[in-house]
Protein backbone atom coordinates (compact mmCIF):
# COMPACT_ATOMS: atom_id res chain seq x y z
CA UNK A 1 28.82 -37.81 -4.99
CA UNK A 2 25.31 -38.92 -3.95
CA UNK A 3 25.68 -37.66 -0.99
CA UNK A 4 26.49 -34.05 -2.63
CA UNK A 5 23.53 -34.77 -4.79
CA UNK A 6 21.48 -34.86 -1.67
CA UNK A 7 22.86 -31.86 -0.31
CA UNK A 8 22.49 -29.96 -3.36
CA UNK A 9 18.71 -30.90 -3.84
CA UNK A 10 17.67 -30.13 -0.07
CA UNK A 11 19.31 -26.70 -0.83
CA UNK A 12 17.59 -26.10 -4.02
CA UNK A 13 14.22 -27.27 -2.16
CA UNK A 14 14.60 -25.44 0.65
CA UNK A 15 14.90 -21.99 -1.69
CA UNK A 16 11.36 -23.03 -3.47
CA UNK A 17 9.68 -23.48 -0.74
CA UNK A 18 11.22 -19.73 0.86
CA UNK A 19 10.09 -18.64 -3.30
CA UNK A 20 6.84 -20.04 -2.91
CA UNK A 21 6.23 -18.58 0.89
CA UNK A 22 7.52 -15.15 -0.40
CA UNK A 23 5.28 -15.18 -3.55
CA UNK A 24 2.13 -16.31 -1.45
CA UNK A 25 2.38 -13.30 1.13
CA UNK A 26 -0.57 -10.99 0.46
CA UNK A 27 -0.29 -7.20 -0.10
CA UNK A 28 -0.46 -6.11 3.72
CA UNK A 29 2.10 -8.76 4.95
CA UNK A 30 4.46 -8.16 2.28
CA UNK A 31 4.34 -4.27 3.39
CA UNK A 32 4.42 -5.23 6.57
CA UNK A 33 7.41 -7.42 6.25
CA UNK A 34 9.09 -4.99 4.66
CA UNK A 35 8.40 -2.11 6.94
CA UNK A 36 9.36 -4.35 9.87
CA UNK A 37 12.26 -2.84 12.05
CA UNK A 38 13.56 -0.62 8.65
CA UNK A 39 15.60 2.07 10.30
CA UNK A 40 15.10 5.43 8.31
CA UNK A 41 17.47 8.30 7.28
CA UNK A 42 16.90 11.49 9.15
CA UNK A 43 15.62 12.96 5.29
CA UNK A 44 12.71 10.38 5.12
CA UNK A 45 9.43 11.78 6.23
CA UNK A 46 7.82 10.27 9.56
CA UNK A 47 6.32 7.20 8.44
CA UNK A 48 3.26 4.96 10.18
CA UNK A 49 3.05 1.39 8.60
CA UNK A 50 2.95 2.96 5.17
CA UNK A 51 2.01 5.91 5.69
CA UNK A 52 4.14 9.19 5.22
CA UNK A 53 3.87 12.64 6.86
CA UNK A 54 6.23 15.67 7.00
CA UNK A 55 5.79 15.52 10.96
CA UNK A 56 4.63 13.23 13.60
CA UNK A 57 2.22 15.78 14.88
CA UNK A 58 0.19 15.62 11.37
CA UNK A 59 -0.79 11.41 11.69
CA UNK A 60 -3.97 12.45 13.28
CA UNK A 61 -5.08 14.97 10.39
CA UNK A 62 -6.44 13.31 7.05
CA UNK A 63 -4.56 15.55 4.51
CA UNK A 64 -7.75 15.30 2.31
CA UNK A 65 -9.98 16.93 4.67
CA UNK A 66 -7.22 19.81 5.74
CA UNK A 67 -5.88 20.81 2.38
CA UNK A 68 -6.57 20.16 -1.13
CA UNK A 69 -4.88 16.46 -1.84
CA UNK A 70 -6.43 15.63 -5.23
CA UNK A 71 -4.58 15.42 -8.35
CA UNK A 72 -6.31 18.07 -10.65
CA UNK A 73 -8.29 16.77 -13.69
CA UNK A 74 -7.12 18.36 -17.09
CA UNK A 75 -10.06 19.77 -19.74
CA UNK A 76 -10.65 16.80 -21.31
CA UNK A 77 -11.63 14.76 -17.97
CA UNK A 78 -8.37 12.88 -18.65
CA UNK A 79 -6.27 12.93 -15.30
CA UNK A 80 -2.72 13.13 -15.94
CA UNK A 81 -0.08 12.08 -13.32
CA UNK A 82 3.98 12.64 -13.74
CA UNK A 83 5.87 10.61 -12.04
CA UNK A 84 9.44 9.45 -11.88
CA UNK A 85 11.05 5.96 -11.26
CA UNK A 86 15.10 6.08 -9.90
CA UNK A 87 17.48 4.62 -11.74
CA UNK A 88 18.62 2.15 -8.83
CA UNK A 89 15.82 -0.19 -9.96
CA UNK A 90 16.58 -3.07 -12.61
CA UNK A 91 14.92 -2.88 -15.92
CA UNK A 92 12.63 -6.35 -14.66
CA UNK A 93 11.38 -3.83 -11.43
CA UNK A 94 10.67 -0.73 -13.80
CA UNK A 95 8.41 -3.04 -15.52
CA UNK A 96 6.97 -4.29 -12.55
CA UNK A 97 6.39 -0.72 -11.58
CA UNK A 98 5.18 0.99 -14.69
CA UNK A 99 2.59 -1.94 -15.36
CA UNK A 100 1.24 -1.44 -11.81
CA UNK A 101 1.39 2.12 -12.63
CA UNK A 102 -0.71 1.30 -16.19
CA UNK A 103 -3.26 -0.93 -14.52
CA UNK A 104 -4.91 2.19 -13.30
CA UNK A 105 -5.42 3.32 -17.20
CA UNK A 106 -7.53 0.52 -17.86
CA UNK A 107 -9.95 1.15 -15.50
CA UNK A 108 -10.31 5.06 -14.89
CA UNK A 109 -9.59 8.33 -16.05
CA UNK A 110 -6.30 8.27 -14.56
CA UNK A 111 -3.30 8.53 -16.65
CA UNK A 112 0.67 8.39 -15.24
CA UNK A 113 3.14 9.90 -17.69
CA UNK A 114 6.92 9.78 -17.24
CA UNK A 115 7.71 13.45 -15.87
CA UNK A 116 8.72 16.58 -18.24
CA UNK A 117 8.81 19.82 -16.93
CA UNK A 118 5.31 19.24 -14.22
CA UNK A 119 5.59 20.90 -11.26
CA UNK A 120 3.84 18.12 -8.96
CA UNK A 121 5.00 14.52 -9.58
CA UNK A 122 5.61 11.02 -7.92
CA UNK A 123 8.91 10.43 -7.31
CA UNK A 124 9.56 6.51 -7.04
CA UNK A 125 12.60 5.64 -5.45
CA UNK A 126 13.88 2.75 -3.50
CA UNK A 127 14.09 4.17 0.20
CA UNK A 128 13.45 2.53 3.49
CA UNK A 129 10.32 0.17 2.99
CA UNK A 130 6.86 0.70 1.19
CA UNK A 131 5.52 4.20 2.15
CA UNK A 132 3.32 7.13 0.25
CA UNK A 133 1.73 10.05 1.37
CA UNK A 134 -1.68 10.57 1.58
CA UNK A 135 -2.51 12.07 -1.65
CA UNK A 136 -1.10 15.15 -3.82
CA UNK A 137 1.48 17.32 -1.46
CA UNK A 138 3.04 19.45 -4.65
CA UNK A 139 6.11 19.34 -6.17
CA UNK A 140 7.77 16.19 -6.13
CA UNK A 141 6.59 13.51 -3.55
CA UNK A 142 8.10 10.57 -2.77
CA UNK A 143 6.80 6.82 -3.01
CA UNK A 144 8.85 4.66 -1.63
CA UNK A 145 9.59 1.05 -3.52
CA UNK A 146 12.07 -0.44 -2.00
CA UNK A 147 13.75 -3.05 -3.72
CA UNK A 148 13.76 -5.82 -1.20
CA UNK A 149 10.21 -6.62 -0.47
CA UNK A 150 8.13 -3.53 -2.38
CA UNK A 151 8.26 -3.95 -5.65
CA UNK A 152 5.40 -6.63 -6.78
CA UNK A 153 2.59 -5.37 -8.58
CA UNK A 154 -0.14 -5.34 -5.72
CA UNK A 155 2.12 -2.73 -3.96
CA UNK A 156 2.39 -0.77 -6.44
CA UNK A 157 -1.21 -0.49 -6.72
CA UNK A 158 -1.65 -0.07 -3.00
CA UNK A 159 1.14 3.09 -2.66
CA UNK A 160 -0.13 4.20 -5.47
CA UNK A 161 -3.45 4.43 -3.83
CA UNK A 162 -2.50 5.91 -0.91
CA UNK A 163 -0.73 8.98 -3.19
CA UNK A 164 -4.27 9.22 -5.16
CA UNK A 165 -6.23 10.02 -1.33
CA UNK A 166 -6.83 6.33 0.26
CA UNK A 167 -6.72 5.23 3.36
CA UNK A 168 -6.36 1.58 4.44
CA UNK A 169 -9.92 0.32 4.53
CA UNK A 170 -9.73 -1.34 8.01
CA UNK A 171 -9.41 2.86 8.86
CA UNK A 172 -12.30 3.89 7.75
CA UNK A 173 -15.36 5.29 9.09
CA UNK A 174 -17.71 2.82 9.54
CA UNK A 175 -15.52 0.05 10.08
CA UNK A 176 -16.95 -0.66 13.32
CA UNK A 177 -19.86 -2.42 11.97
CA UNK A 178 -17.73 -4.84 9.85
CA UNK A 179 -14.40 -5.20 11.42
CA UNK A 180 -13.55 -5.67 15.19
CA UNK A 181 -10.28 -5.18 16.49
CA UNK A 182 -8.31 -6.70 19.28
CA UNK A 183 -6.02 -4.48 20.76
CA UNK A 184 -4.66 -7.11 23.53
CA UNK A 185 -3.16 -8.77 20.29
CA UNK A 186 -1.12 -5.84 18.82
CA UNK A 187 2.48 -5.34 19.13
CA UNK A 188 2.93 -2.63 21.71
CA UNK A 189 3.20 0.76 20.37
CA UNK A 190 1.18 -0.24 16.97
CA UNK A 191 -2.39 0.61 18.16
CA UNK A 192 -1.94 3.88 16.05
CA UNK A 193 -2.57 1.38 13.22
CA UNK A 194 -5.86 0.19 14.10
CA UNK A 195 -7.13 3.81 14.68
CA UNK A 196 -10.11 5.21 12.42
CA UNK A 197 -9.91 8.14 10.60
CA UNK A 198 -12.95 10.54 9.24
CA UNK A 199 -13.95 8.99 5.22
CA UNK A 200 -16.17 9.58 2.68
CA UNK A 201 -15.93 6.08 1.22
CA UNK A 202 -17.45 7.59 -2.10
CA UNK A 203 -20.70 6.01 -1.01
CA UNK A 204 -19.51 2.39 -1.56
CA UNK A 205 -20.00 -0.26 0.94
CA UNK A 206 -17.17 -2.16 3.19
CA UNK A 207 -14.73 -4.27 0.93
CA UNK A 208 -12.87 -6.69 2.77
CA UNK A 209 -11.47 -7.62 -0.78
CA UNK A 210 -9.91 -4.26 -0.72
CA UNK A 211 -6.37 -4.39 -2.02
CA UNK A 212 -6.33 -1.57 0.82
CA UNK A 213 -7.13 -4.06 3.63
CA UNK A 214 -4.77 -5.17 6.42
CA UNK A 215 -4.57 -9.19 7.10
CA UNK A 216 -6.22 -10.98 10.00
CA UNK A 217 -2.53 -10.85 11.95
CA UNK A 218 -1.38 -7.48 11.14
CA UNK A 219 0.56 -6.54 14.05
CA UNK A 220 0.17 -9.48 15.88
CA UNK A 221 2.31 -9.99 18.67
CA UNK A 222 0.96 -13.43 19.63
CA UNK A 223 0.12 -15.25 16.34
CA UNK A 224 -3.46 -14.17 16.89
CA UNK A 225 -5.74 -12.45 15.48
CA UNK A 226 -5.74 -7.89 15.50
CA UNK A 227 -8.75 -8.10 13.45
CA UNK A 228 -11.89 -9.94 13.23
CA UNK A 229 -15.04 -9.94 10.54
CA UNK A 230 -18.08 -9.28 12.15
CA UNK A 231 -20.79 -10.59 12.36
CA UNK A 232 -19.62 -13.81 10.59
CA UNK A 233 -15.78 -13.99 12.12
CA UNK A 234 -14.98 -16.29 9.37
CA UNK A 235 -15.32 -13.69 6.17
CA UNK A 236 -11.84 -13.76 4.83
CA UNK A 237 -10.35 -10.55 4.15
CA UNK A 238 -6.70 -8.56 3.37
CA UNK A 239 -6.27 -11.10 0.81
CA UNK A 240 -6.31 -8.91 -2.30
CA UNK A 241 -3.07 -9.64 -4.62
CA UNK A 242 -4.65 -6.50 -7.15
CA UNK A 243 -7.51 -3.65 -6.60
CA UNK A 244 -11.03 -5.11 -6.13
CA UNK A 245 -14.05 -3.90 -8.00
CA UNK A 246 -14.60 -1.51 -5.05
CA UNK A 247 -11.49 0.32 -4.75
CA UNK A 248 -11.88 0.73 -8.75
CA UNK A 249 -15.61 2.42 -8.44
CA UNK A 250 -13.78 4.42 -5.35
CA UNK A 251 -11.43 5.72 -7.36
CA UNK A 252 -13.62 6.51 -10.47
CA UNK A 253 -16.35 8.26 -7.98
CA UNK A 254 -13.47 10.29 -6.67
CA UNK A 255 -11.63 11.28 -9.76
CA UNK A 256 -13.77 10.68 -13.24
């Protein structure tokens, strides 16, 4: 009987500590984790990390430059969002969802309704990983939640983002001056993800507090760093468990 006893209480420790690790992962390593070797029905959309697009020859556009990708803003300034959340989640991971989905009300002009009759919505469903397009496609677009290893409210927020126009903040413009990257250290094949794209930034300055921000080992195929803080290598950054005061002015600049 003790000896059962013993058993039982390794076991039960042994889960805490894998609760605790899995609770503790920050926004870009959960995604990560989640994204990692996911194998993808010939209907999903060709995805990068997170990042969706109809074709693999569109990665290197930035949908906001090429076409319109803004969610239109109604005549009262309010601006309203439909979206959709599949039935395959559990009532605890709606909530999850809709209060990441409500966290943008309280700080912008941004409103998400549960869909009617609109023409353009998201539709959240529980695919293969975390993915979103970049910004408003038309019609219905999906955002992918997937139950194991998506749904947690900084992910949420961070899909969300990338459906409302935003890049991953390590991508942007002017990164060079803040953020160096180590190629020799990335997984073969995932340089794509370290590659810059053309941003406005809404005239904010670099936030390695983004909730947008990739962690120190994205990628890593060695245990060592893809990305370093410069000039002071020890700024910590991709740490983010909700949107920083940055990506909120971002998304007010862009949208209110």
């Amino acid at each position: 009987m003790i000896a059962l006893k013993c058993i039982l209480g390794l076991v039960v420790l042994v889960a805490v500590r894998a609760w605790a690790e899995e609770e503790a992962l920050t926004t870009s390593e959960r995604i990560e984790r989640a994204n990692r070797d996911v194998v993808r029905s010939p209907d999903e959309p060709y995805v990068e990390d997170d990042v969706a697009y109809d074709s693999e020859a569109e990665r290197n556009a930035d949908p906001c430059t090429s076409r319109g990708c803004m969610w239109p803003r109604s005549a009262n300034g309010i601006v309203y969002i439909a979206y959709v959340i599949s039935n395959e989640y559990s009532p605890r991971e709606v909530s999850i969802i809709e209060r990441g989905l409500q966290s943008f009300h309280d700080v912008s002009c941004l409103r998400f309704v549960r869909r009617t009759s609109q023409r353009d919505y998201l539709n959240i469903r529980s695919l293969s990983g975390c993915y979103s397009y970049i910004g408003r496609l038309g019609n219905g677009q999906n955002l992918s939640l997937q139950r194991s290893g998506c749904v947690y409210h900084h992910t949420v927020q961070h899909e969300v983002l990338h459906a409302l126009g935003f890049h991953h903040e390590q991508k942007r413009s002017d990164r060079d001056q803040y953020i160096r990257t180590v190629l020799e250290n990335v997984i073969p094949g995932q340089e794509h993800n370290f590659d810059k794209v053309i941003t406005l930034n809404q005239g904010t300055t670099y936030d390695y507090g983004s909730v947008m921000h990739y962690h120190k080992y994205a990628f890593s195929k060695n245990n060592q760093p893809t990305l370093v803080a410069i000039p002071d290598p020890n700024v910590e950054f991709g740490m983010a468990s909700e949107m920083s005061q940055k990506d909120i002015i971002r998304l007010n600049r862009l949208y209110c």
